[in-house]
N, C-alpha and C. Protein backbone atom coordinates (compact mmCIF):
# COMPACT_ATOMS: atom_id res chain seq x y z
N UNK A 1 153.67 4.53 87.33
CA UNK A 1 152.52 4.65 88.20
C UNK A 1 153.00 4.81 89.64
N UNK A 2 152.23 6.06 90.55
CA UNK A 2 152.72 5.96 91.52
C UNK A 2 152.21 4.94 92.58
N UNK A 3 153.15 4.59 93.77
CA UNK A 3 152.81 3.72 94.63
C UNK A 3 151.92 4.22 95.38
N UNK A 4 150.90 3.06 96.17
CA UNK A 4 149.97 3.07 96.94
C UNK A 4 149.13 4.35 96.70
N UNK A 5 148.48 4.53 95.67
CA UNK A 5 147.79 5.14 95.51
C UNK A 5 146.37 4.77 95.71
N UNK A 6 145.72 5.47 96.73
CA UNK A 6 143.81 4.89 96.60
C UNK A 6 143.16 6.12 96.64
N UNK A 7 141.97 5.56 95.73
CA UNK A 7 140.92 6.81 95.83
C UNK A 7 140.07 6.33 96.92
N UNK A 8 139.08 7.58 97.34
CA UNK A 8 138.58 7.14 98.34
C UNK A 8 136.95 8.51 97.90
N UNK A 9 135.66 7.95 97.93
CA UNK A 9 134.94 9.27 97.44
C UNK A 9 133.78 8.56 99.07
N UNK A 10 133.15 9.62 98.77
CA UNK A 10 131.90 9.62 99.47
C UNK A 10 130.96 10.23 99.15
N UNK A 11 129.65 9.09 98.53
CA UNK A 11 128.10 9.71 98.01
C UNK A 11 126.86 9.34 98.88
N UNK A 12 126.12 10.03 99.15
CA UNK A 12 125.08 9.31 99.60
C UNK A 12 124.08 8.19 98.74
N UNK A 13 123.81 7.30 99.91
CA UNK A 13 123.22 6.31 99.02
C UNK A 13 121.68 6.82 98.23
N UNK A 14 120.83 7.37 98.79
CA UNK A 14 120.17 7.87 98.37
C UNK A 14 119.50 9.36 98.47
N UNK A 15 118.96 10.45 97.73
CA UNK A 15 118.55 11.43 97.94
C UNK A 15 116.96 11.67 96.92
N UNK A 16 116.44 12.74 97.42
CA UNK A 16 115.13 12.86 96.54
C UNK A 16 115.59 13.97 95.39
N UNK A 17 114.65 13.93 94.30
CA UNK A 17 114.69 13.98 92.85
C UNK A 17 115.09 15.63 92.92
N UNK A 18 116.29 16.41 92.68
CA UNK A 18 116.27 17.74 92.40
C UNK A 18 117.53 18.08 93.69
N UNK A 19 117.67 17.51 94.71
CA UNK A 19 118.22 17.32 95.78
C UNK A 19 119.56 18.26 95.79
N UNK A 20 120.10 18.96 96.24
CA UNK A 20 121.46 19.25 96.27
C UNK A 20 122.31 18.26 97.43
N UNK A 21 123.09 17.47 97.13
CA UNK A 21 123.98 16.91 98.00
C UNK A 21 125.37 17.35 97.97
N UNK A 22 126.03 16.69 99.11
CA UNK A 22 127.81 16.84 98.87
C UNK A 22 128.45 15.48 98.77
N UNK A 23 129.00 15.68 98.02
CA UNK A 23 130.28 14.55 97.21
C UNK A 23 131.61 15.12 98.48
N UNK A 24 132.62 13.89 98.33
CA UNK A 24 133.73 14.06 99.06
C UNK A 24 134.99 13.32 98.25
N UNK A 25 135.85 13.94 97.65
CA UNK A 25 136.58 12.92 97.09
C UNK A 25 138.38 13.38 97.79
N UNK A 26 138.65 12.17 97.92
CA UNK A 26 140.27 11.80 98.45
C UNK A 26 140.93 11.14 97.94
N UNK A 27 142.24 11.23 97.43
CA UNK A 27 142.96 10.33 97.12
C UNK A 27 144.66 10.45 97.69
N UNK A 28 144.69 9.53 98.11
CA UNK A 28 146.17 8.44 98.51
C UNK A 28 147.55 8.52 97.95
N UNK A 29 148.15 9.86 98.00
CA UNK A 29 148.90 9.98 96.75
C UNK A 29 150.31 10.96 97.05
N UNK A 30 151.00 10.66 97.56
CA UNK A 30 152.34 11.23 97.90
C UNK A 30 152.69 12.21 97.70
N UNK A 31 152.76 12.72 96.46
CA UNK A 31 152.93 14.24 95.58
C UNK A 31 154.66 14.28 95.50
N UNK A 32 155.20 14.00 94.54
CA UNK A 32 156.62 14.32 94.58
C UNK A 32 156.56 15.54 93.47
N UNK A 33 157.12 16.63 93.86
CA UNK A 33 157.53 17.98 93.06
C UNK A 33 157.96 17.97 92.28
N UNK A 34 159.19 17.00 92.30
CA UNK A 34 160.30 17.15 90.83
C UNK A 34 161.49 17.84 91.17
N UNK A 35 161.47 18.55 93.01
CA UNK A 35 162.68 19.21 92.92
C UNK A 35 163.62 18.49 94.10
N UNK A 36 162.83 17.43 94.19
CA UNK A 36 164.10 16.36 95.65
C UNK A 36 164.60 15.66 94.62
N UNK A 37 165.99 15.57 95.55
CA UNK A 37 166.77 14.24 94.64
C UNK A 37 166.73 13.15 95.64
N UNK A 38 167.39 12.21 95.10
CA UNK A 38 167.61 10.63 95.80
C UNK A 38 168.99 10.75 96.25
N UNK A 39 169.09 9.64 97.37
CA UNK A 39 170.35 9.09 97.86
C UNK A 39 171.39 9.60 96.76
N UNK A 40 171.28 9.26 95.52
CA UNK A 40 172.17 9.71 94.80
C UNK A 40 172.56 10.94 94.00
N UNK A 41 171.67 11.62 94.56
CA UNK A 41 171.66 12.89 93.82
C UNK A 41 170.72 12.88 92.58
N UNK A 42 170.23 12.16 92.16
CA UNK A 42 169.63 12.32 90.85
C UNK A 42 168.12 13.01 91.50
N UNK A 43 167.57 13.85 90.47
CA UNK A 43 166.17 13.93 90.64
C UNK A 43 165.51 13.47 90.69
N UNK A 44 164.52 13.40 91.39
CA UNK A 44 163.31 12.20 91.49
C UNK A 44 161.93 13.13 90.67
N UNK A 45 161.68 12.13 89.66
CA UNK A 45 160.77 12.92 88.67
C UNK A 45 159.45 13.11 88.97
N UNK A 46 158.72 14.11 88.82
CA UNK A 46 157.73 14.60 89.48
C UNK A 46 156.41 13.77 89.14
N UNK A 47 155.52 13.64 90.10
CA UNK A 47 154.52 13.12 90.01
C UNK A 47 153.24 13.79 90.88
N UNK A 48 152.52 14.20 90.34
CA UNK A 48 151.40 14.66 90.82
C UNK A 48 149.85 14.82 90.37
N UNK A 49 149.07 14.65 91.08
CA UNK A 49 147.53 14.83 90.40
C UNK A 49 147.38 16.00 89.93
N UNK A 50 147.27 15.80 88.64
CA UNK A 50 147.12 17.51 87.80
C UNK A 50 145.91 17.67 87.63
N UNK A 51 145.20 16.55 87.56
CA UNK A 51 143.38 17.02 87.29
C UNK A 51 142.56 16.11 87.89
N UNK A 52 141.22 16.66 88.35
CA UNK A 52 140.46 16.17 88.91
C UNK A 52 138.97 16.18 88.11
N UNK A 53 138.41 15.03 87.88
CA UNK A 53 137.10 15.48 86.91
C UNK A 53 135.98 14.33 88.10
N UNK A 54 134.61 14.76 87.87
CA UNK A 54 133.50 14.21 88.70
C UNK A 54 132.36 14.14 87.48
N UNK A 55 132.06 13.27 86.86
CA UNK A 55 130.82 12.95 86.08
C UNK A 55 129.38 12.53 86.80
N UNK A 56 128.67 12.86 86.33
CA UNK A 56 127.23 12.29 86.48
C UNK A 56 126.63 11.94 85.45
N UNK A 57 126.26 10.53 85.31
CA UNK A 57 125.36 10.00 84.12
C UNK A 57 125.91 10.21 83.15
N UNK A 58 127.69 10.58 82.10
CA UNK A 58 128.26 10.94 81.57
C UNK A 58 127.58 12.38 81.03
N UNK A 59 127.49 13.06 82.57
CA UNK A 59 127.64 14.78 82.07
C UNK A 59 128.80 15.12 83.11
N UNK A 60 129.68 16.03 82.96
CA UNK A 60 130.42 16.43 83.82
C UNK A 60 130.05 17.23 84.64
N UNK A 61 130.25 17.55 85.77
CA UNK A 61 129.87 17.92 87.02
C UNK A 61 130.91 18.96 87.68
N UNK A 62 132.45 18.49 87.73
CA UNK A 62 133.65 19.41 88.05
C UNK A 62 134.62 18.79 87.40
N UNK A 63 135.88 20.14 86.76
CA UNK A 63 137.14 19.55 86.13
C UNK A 63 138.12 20.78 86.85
N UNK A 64 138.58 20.02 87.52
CA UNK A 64 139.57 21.25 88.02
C UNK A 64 140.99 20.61 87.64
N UNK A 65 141.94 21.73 87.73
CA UNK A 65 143.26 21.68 87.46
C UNK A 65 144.05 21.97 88.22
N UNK A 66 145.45 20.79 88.62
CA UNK A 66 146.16 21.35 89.89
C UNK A 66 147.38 21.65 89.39
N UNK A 67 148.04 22.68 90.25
CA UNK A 67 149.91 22.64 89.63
C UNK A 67 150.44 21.91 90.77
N UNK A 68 151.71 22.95 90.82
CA UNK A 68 153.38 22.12 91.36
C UNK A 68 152.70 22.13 92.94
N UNK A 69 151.85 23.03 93.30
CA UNK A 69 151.77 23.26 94.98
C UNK A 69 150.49 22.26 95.64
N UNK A 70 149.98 22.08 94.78
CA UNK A 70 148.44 20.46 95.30
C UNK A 70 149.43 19.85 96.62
N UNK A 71 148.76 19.43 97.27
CA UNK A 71 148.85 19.17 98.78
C UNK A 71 149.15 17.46 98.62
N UNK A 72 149.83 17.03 99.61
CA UNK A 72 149.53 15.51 99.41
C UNK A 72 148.12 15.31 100.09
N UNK A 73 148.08 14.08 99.28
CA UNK A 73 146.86 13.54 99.40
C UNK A 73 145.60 14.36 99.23
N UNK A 74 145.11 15.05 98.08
CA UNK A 74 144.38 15.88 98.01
C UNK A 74 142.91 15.62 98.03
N UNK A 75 142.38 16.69 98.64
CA UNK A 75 140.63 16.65 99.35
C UNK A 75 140.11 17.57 98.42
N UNK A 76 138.40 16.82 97.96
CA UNK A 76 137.35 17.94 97.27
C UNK A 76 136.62 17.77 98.00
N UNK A 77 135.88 18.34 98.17
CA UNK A 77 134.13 18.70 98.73
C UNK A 77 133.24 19.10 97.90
N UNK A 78 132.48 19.12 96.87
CA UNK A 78 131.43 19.98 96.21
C UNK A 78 130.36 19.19 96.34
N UNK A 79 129.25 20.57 95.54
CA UNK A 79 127.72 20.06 95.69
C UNK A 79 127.68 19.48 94.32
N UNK A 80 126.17 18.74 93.98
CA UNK A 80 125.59 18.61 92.70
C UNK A 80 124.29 18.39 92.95
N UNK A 81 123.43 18.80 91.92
CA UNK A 81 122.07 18.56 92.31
C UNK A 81 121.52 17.02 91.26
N UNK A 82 120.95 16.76 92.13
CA UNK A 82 121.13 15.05 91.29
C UNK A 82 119.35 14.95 91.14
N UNK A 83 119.10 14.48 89.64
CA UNK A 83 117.91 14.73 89.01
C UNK A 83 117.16 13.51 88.89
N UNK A 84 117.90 12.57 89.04
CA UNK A 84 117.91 11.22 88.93
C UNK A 84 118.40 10.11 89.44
N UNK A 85 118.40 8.77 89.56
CA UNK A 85 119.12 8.10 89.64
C UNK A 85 120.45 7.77 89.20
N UNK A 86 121.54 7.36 89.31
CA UNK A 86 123.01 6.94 88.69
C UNK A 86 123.94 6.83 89.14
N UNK A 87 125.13 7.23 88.29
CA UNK A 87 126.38 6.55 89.13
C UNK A 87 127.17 8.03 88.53
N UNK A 88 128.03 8.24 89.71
CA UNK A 88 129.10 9.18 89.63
C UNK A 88 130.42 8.45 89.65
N UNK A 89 131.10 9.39 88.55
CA UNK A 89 132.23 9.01 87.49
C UNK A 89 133.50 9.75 88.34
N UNK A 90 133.99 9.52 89.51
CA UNK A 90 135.33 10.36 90.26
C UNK A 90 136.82 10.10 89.18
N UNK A 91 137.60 11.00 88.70
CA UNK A 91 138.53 10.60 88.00
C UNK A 91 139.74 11.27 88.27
N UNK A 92 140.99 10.45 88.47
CA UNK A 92 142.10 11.59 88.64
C UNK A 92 143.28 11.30 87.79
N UNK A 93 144.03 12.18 87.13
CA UNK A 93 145.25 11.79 86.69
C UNK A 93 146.58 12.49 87.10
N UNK A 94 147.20 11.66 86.92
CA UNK A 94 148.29 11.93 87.36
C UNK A 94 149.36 12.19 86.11
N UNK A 95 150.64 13.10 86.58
CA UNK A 95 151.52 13.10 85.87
C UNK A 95 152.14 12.43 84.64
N UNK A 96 152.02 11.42 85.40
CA UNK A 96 153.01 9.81 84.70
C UNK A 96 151.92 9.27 83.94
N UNK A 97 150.78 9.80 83.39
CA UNK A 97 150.22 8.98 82.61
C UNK A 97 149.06 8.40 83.27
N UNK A 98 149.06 7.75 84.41
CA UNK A 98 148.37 7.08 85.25
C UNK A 98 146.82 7.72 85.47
N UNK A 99 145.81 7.08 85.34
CA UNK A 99 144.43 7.08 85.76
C UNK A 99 143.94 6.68 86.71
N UNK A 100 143.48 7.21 88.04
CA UNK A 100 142.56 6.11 88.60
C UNK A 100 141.11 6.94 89.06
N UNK A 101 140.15 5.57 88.78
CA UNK A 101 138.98 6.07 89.01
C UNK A 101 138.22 5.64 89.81
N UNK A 102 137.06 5.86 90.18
CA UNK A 102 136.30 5.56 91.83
C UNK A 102 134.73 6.00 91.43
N UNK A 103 134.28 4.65 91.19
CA UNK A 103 132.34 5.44 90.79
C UNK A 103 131.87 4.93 91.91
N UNK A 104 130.10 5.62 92.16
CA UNK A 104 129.41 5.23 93.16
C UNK A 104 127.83 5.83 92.41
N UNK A 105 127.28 5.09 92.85
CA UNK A 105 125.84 4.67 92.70
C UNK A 105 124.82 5.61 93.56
N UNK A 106 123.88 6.25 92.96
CA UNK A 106 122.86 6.74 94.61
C UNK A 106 121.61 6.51 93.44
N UNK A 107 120.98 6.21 94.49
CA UNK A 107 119.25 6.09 94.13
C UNK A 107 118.46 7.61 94.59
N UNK A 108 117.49 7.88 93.04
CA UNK A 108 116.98 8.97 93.14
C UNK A 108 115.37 8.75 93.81
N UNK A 109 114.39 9.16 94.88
CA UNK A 109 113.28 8.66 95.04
C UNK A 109 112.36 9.90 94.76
């Protein structure tokens, strides 16, 4: 698992029924390539966010896929039109196995 990793999203707390809003999601995350070595020459094995998924109400919303060139600390922006009340499902994985996830709540009026 990589170090100091945080997600970080941004939803509004509330919007009206049909609404298009914007989501913001960030996460905290170094990005090693796979092609630096260490003090000792050895390779330092790659780690990076390869996918990004955003649920609503367990429907999916966005699944994107990153390669070798994803930026550190990588930024989304998208819309969704929110029909209802619930909670959004932010999810990222990483290389090494590692999951981390970040939900948030908005009220539909």
């Amino acid at each position: 698992m990589a170090e100091n990793v945080k997600p970080r999203v941004r939803v509004p707390r509330t919007a009206s029924a049909g609404e298009v809003i914007t989501l913001k999601a960030l996460i905290s995350h170094k990005m090693e390539s796979g092609q630096r070595k260490d003090g000792d020459g050895n390779t330092i094995p790659r780690s990076i966010i390869n996918r990004f998924t955003c649920d609503f109400n367990g429907e999916n919303i966005i699944d994107a896929t990153f390669g070798g060139a994803v930026s550190t600390n990588p930024f989304m922006e998208f819309e969704a039109k929110v029909p209802e009340s619930g909670t959004f499902l932010f999810t990222w994985y990483d290389d090494d196995g590692s999951v981390y996830e970040e939900s948030k709540e908005i009220a539909v009026s």
